[in-house]
Protein backbone atom coordinates (compact mmCIF):
# COMPACT_ATOMS: atom_id res chain seq x y z
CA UNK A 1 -286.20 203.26 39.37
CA UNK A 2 -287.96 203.36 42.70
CA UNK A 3 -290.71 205.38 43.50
CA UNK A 4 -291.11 206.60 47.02
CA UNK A 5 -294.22 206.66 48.61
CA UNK A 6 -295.94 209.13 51.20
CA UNK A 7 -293.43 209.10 54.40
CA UNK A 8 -290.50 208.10 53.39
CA UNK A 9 -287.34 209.58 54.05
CA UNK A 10 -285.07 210.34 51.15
CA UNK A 11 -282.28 212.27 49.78
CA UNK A 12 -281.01 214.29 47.03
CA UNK A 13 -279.17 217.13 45.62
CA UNK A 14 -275.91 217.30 47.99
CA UNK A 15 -277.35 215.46 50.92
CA UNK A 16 -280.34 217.46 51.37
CA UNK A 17 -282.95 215.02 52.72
CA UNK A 18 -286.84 215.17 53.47
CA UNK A 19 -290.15 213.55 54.37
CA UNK A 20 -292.21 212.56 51.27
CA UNK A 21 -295.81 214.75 51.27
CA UNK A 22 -297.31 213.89 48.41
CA UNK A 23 -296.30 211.47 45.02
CA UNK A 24 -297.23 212.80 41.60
CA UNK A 25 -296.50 210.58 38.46
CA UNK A 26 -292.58 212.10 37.54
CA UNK A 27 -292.32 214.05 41.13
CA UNK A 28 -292.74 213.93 44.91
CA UNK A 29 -293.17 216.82 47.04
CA UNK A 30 -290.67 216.90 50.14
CA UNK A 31 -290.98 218.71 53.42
CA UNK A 32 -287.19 219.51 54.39
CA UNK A 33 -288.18 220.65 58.04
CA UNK A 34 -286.84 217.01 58.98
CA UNK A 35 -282.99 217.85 58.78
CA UNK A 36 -281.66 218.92 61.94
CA UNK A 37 -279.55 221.75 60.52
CA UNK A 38 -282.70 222.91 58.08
CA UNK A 39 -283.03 226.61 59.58
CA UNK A 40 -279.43 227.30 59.07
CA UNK A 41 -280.12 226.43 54.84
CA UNK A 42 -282.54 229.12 54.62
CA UNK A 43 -284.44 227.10 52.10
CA UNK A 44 -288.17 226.98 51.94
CA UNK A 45 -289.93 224.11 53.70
CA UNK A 46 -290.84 222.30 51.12
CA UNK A 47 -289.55 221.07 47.18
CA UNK A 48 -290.55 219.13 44.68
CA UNK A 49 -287.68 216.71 43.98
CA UNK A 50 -287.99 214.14 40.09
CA UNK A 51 -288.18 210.71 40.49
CA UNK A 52 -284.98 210.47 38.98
CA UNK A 53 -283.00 212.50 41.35
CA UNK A 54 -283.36 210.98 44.99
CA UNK A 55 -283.04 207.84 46.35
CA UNK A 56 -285.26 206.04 49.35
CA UNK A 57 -283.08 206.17 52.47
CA UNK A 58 -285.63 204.88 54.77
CA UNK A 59 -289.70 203.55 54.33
CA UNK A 60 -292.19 204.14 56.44
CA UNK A 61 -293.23 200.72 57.26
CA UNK A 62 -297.16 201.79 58.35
């Protein structure tokens, strides 16, 4: 299992994707403002997502 780190994008549950805020040891915290379509969800702007349940789309090569 891969653990993202602060910035990168991933996704999970149905597509949804997000920026990665913050890592905790079994959980991330994701701010979904980056989807293009996010005001239409009518989610809140941020989640915490498992470790087990996304997967790294992109890393933020800083």
């Amino acid at each position: 299992m891969q653990i993202a780190e602060v910035g990168n994008l991933i996704e999970f549950q149905d597509g949804l994707q997000g920026i990665v805020e913050k890592v905790y040891e079994n959980s991330v915290i994701v701010n979904l403002t980056y989807m293009e379509n996010f005001d239409d969800l009518g989610m809140e702007e941020k989640t915490v997502v498992n470790h087990k349940r996304y997967r790294i789309i992109e890393k933020n090569d800083q």
